[in-house]
PDB file of N, CA and C in Angstrom:
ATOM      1  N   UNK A   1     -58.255  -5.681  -5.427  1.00  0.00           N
ATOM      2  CA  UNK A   1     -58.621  -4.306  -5.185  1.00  0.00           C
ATOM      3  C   UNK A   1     -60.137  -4.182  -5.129  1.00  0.00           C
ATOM      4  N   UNK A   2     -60.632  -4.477  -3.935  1.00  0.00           N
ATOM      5  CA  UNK A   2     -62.185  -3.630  -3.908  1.00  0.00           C
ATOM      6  C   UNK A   2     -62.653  -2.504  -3.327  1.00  0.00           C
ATOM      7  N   UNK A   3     -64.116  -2.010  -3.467  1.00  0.00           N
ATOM      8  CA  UNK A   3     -64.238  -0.685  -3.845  1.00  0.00           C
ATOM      9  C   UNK A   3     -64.926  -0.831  -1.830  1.00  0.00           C
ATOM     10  N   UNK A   4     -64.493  -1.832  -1.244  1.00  0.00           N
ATOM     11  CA  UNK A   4     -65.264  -1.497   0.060  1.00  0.00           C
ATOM     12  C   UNK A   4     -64.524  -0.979   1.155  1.00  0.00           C
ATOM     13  N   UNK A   5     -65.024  -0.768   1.785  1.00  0.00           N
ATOM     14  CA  UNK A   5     -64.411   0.030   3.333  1.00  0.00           C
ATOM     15  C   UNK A   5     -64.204   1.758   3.152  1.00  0.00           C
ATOM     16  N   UNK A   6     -64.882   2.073   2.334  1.00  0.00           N
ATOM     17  CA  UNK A   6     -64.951   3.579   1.897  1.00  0.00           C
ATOM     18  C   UNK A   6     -63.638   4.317   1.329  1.00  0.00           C
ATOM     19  N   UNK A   7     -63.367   3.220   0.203  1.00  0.00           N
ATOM     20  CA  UNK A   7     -61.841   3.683  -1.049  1.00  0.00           C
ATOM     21  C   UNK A   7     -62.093   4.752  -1.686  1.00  0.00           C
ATOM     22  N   UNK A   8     -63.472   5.724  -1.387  1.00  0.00           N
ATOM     23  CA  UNK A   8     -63.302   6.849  -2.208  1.00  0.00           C
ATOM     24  C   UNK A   8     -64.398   6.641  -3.444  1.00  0.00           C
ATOM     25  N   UNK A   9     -64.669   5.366  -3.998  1.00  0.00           N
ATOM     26  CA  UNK A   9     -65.166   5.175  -5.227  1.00  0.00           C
ATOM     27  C   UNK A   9     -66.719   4.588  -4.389  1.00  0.00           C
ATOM     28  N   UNK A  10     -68.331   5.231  -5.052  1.00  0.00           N
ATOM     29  CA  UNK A  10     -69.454   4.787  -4.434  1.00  0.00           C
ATOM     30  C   UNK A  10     -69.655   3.904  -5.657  1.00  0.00           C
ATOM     31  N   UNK A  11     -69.543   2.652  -5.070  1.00  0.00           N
ATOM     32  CA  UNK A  11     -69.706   1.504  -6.057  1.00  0.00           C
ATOM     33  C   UNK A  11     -71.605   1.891  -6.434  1.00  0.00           C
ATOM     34  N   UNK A  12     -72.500   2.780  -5.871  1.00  0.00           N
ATOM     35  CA  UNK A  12     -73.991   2.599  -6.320  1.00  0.00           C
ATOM     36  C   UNK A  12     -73.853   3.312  -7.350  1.00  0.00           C
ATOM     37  N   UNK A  13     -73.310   4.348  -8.158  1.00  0.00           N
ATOM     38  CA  UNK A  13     -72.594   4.796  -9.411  1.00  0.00           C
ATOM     39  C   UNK A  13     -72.734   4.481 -10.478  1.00  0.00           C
ATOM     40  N   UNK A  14     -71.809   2.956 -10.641  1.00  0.00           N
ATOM     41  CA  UNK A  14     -71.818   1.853 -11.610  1.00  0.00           C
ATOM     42  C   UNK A  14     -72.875   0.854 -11.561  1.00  0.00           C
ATOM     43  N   UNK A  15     -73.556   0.443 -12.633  1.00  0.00           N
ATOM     44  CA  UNK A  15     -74.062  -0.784 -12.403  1.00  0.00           C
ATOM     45  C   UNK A  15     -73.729  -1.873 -13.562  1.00  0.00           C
ATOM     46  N   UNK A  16     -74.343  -2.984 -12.758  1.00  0.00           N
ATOM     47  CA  UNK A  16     -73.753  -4.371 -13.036  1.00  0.00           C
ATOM     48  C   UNK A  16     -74.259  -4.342 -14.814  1.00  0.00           C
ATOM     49  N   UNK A  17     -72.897  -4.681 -15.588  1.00  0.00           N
ATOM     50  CA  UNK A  17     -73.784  -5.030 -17.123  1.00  0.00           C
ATOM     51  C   UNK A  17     -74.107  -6.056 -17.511  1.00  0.00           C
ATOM     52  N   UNK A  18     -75.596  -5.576 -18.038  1.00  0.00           N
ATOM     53  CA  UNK A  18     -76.528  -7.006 -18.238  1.00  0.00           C
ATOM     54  C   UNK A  18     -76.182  -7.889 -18.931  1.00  0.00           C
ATOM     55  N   UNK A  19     -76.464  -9.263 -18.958  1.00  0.00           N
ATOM     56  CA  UNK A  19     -76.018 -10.266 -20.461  1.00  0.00           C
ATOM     57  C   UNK A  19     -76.703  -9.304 -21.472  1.00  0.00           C
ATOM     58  N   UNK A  20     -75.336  -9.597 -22.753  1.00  0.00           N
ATOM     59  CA  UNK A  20     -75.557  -9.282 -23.631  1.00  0.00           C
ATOM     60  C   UNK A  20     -76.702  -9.670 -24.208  1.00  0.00           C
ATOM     61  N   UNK A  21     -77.564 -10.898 -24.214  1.00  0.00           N
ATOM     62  CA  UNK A  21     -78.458 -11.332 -24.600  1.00  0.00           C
ATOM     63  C   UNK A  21     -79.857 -10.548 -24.190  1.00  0.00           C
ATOM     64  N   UNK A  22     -79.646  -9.824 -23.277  1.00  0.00           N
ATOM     65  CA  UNK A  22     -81.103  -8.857 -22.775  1.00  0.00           C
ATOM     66  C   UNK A  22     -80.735  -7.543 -23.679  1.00  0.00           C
ATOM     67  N   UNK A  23     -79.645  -7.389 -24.224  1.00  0.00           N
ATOM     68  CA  UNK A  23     -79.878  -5.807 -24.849  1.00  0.00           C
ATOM     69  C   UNK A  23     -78.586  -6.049 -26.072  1.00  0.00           C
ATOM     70  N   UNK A  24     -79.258  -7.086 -27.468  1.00  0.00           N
ATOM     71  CA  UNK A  24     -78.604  -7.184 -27.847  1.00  0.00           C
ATOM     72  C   UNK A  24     -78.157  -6.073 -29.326  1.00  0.00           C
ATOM     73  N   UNK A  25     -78.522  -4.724 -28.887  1.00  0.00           N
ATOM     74  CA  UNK A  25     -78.342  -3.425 -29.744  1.00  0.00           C
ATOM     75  C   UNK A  25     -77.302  -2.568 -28.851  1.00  0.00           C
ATOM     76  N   UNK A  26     -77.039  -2.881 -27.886  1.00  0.00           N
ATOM     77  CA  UNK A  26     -76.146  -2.050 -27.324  1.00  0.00           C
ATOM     78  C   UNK A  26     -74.648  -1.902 -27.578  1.00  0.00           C
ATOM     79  N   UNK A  27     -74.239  -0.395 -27.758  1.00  0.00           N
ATOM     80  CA  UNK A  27     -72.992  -0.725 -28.506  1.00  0.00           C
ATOM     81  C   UNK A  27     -72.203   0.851 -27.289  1.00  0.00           C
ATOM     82  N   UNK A  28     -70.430   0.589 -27.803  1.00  0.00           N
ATOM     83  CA  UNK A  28     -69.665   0.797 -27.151  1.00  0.00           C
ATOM     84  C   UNK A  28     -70.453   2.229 -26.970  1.00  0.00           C
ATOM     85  N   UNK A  29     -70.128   3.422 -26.152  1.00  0.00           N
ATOM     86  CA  UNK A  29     -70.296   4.965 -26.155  1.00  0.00           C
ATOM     87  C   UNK A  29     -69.878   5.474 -26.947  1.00  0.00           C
ATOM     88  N   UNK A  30     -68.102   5.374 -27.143  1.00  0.00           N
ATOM     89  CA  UNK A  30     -67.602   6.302 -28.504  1.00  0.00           C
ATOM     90  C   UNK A  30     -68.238   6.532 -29.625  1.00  0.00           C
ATOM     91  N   UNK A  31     -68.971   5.314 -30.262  1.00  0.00           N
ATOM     92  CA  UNK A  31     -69.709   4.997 -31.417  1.00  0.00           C
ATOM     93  C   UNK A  31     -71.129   5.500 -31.356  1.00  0.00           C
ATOM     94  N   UNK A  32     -71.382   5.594 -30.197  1.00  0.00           N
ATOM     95  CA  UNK A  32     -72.928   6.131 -30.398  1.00  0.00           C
ATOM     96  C   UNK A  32     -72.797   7.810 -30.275  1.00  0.00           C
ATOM     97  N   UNK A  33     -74.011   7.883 -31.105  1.00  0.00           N
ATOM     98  CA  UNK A  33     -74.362   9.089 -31.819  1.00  0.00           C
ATOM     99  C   UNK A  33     -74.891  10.227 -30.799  1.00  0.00           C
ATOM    100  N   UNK A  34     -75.812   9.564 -30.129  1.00  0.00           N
ATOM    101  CA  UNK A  34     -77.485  10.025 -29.098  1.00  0.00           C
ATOM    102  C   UNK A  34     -76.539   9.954 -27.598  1.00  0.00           C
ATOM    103  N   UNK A  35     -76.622  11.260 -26.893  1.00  0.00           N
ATOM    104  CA  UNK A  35     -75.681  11.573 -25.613  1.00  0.00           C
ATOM    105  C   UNK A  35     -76.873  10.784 -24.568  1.00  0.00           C
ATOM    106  N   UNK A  36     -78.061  10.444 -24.986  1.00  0.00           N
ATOM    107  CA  UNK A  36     -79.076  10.187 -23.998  1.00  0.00           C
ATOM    108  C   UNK A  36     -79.123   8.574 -24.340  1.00  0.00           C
ATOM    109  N   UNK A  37     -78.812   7.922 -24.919  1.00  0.00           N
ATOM    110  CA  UNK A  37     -79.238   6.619 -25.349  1.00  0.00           C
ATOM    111  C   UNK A  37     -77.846   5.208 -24.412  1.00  0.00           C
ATOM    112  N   UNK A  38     -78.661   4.866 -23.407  1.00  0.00           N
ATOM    113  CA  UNK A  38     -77.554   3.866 -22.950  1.00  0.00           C
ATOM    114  C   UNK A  38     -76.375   3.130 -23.653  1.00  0.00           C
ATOM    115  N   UNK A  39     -75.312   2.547 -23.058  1.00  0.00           N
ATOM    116  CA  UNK A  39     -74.129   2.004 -24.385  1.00  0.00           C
ATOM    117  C   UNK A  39     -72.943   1.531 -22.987  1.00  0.00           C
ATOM    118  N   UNK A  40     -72.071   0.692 -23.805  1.00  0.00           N
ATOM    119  CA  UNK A  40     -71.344   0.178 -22.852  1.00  0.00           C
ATOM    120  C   UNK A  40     -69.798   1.310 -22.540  1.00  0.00           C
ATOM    121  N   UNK A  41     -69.678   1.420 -21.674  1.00  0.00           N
ATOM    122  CA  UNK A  41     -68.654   2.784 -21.258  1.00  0.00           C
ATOM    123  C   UNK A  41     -67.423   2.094 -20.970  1.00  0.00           C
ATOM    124  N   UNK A  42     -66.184   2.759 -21.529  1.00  0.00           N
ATOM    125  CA  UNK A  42     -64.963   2.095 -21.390  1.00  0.00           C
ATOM    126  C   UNK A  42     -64.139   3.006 -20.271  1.00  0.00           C
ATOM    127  N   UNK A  43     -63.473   2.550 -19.080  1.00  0.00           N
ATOM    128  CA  UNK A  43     -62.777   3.304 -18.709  1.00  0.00           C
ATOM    129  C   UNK A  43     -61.082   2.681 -18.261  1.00  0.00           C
ATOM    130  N   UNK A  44     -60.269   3.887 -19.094  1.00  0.00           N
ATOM    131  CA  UNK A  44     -58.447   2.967 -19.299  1.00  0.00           C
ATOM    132  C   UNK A  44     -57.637   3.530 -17.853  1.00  0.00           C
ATOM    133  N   UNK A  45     -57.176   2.553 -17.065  1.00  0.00           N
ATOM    134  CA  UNK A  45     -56.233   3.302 -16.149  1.00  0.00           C
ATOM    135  C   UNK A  45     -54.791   2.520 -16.142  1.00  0.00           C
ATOM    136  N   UNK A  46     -53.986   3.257 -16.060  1.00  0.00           N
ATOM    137  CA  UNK A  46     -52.751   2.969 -16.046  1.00  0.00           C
ATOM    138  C   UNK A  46     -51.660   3.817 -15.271  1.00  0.00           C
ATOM    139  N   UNK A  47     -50.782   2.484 -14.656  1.00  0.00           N
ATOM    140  CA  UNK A  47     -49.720   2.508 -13.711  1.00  0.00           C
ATOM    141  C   UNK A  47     -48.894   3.092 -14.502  1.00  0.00           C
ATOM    142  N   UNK A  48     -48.462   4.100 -14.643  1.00  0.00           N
ATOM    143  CA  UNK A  48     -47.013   3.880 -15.593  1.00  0.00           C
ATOM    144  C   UNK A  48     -45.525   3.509 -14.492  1.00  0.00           C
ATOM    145  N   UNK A  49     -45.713   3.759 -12.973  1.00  0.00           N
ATOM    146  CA  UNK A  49     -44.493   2.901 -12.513  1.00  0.00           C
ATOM    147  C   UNK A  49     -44.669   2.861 -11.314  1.00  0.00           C
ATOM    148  N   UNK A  50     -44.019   1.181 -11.181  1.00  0.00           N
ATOM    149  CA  UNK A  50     -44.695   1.138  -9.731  1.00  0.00           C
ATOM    150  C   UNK A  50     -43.293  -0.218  -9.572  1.00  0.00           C
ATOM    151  N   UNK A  51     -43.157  -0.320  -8.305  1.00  0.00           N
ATOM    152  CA  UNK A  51     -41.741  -1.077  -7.930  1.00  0.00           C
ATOM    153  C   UNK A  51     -42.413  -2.576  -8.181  1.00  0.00           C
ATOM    154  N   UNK A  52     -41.233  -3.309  -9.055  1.00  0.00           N
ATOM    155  CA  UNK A  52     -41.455  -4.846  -9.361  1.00  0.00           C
ATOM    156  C   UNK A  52     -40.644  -6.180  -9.011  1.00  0.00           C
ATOM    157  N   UNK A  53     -39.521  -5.119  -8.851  1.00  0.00           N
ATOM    158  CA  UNK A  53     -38.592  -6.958  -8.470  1.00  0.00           C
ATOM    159  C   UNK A  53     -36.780  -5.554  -8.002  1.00  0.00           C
ATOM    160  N   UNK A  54     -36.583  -6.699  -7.896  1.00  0.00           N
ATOM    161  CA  UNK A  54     -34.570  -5.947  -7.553  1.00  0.00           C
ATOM    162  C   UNK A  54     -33.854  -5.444  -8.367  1.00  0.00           C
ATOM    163  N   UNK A  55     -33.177  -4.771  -8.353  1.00  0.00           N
ATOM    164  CA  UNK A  55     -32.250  -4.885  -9.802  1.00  0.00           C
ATOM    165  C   UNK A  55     -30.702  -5.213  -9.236  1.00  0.00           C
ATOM    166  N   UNK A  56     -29.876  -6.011 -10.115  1.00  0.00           N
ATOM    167  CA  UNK A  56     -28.487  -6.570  -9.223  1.00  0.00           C
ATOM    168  C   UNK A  56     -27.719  -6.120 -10.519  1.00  0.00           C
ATOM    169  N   UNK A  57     -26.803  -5.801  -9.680  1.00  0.00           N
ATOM    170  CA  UNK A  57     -25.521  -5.200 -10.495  1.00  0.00           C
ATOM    171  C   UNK A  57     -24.486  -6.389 -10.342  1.00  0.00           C
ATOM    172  N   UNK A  58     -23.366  -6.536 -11.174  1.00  0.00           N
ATOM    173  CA  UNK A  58     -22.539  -7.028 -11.219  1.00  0.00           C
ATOM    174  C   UNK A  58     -21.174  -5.768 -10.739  1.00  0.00           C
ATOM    175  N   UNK A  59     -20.239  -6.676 -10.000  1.00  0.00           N
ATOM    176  CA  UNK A  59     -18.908  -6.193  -9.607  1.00  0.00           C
ATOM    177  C   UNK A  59     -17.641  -6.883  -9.820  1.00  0.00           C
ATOM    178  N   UNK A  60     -16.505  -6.396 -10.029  1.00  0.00           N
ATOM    179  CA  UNK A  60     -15.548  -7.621 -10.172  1.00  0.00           C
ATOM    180  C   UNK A  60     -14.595  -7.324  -9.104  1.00  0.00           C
ATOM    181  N   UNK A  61     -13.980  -7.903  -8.411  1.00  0.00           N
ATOM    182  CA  UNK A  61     -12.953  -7.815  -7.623  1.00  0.00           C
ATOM    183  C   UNK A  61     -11.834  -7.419  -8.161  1.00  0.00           C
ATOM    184  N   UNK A  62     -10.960  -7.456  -7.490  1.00  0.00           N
ATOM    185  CA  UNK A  62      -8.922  -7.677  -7.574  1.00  0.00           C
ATOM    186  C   UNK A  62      -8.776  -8.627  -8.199  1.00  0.00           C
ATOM    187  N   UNK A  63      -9.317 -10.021  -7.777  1.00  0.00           N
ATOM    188  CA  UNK A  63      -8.823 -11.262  -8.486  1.00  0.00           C
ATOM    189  C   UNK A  63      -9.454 -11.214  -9.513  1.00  0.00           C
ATOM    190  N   UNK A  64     -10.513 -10.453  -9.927  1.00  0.00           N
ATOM    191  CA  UNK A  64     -11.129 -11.041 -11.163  1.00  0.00           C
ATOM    192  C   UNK A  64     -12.361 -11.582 -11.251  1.00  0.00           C
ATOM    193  N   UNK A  65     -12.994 -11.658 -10.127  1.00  0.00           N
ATOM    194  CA  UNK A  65     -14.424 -12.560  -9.602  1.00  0.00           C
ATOM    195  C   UNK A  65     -15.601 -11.936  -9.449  1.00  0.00           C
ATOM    196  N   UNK A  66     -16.609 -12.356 -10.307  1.00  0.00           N
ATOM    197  CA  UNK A  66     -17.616 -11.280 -10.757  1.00  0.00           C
ATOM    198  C   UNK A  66     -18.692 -12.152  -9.909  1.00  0.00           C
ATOM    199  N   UNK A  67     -19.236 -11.043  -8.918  1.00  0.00           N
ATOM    200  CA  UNK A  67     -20.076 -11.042  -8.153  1.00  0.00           C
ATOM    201  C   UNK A  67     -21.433  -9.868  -7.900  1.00  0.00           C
ATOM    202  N   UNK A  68     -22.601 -10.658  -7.458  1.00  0.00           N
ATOM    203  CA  UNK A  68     -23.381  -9.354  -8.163  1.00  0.00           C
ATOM    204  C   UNK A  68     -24.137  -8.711  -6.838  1.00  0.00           C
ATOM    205  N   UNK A  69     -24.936  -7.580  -6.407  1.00  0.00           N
ATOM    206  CA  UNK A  69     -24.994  -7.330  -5.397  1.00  0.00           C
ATOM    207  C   UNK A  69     -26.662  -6.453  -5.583  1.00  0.00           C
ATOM    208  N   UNK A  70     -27.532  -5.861  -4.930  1.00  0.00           N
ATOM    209  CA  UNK A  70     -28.314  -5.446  -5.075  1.00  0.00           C
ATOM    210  C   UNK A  70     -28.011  -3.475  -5.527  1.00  0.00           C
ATOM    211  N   UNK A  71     -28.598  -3.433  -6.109  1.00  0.00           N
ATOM    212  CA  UNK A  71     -28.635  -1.979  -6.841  1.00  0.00           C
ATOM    213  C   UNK A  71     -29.125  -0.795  -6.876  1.00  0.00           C
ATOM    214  N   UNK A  72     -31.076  -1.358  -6.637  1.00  0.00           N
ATOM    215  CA  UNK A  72     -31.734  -1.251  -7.062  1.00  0.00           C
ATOM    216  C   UNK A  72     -33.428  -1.369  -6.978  1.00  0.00           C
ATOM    217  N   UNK A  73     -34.281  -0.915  -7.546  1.00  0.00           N
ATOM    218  CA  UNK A  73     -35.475  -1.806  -7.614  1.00  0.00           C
ATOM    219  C   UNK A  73     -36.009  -1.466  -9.165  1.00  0.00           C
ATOM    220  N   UNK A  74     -36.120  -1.929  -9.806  1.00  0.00           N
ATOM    221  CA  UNK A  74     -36.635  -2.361 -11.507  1.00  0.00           C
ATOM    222  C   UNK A  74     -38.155  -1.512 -11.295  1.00  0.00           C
ATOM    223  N   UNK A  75     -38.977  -0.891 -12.588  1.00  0.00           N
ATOM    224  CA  UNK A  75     -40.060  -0.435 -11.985  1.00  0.00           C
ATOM    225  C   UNK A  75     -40.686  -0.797 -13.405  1.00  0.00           C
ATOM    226  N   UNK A  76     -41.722  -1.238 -13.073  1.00  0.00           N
ATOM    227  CA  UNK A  76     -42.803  -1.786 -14.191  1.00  0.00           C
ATOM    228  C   UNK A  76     -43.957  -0.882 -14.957  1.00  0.00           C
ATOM    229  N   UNK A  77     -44.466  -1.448 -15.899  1.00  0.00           N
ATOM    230  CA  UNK A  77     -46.029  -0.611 -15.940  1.00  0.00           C
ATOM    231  C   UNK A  77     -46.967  -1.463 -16.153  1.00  0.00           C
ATOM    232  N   UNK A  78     -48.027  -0.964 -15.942  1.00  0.00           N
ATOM    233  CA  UNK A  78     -49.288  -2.022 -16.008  1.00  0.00           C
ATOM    234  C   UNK A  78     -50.781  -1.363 -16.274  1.00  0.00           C
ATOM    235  N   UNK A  79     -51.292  -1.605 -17.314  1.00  0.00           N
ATOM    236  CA  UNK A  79     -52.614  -1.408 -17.418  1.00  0.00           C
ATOM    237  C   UNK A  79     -53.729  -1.941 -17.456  1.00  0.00           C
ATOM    238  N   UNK A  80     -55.170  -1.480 -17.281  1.00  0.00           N
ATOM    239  CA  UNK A  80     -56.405  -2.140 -17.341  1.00  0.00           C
ATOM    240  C   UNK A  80     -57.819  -1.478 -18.122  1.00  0.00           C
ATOM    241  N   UNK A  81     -58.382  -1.942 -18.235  1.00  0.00           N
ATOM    242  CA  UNK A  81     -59.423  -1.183 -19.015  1.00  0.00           C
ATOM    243  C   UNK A  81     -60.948  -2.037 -18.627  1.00  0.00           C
ATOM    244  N   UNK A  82     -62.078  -1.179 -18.242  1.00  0.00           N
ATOM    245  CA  UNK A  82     -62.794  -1.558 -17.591  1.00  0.00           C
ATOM    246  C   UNK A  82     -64.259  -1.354 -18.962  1.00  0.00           C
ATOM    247  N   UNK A  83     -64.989  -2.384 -18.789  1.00  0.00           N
ATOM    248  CA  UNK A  83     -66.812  -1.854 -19.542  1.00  0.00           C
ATOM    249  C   UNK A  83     -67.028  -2.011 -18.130  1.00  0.00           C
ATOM    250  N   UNK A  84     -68.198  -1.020 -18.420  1.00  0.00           N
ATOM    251  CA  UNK A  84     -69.490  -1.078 -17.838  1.00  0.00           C
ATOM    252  C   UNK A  84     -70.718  -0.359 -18.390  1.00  0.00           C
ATOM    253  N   UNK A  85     -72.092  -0.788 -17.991  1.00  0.00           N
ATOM    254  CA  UNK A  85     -73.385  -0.303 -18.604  1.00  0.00           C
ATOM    255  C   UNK A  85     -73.099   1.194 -17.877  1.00  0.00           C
ATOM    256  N   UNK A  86     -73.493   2.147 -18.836  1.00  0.00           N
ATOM    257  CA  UNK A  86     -74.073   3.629 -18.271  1.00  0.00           C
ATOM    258  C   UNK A  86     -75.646   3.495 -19.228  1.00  0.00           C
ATOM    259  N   UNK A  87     -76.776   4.061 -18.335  1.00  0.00           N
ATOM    260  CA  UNK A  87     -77.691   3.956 -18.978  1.00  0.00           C
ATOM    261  C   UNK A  87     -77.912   5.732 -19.910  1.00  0.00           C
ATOM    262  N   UNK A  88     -76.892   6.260 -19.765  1.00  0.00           N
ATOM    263  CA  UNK A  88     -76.865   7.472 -21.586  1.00  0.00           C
ATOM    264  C   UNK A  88     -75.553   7.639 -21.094  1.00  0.00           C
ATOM    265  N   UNK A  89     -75.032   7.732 -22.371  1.00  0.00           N
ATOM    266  CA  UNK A  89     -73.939   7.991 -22.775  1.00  0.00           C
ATOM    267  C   UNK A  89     -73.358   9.396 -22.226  1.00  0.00           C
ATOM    268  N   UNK A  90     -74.139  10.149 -21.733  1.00  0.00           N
ATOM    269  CA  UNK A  90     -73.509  11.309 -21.214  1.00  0.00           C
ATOM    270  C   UNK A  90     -73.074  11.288 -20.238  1.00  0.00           C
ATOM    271  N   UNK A  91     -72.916  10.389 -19.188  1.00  0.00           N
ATOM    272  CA  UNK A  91     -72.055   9.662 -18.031  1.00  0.00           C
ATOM    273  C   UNK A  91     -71.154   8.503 -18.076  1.00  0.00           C
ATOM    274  N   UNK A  92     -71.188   9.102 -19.785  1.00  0.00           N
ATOM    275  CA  UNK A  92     -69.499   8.236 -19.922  1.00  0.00           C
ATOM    276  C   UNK A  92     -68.519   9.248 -21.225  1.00  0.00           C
ATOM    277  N   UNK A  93     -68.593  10.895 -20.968  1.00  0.00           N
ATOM    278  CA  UNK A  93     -67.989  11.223 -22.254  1.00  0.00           C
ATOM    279  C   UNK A  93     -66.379  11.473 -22.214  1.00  0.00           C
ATOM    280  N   UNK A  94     -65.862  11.060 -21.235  1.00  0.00           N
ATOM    281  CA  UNK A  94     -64.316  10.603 -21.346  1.00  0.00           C
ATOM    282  C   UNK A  94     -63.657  10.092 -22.003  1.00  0.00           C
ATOM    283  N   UNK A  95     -64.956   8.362 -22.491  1.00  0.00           N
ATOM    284  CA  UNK A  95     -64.497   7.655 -23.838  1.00  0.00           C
ATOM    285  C   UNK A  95     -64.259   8.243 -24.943  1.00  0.00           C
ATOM    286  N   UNK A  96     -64.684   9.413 -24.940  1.00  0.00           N
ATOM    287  CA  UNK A  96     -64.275   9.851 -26.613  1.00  0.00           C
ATOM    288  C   UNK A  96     -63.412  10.903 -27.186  1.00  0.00           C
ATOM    289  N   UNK A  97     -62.631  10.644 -25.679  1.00  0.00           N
ATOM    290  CA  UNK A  97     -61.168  11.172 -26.123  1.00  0.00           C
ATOM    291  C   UNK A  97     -60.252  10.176 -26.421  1.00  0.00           C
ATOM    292  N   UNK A  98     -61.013   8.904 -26.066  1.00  0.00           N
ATOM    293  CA  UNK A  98     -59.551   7.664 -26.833  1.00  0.00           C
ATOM    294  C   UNK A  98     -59.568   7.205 -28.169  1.00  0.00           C
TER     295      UNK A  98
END
């Protein structure tokens, strides 16, 4: 999934987060105090259903002969959770409803 060919999302928005080793005081958003002070921003998205495989039923005949046939489609969920640098925390206050 990338953000090119104009998906809606302006990847210039986000930027890339630095090694930890260049800013090693930086801590999650939720936790910080200061709405102006940079911090790493969490953002959770989740599928709750989306089609994954078949689902097959079983049948039995007259004689007795259990055979199985399509049904169906099974539906999954799936989540992800993203960091990234915001340089103040006030362009990330979503995090602190989780």
């Amino acid at each position: 999934m990338g953000l090119a060919g104009g998906a809606g999302v302006d990847g210039s928005m986000f930027e890339v987060l630095p090694q930890t080793s260049d800013l090693p005081d930086l801590q999650r958003c939720k936790l910080c105090g200061d709405r102006w002070k940079p911090c790493i921003c969490s953002y959770s998205l989740s599928i709750e259903w989306y089609p994954c495989m078949l689902k097959y039923c079983k049948s039995r005949d007259a004689g007795g002969k259990v055979s199985s046939y399509k049904c169906g489609i099974r539906s999954c969920q799936k989540g992800y959770t993203f960091d990234y640098y915001v340089p103040q925390k006030q362009l990330c206050l979503w995090d602190e409803e989780t």
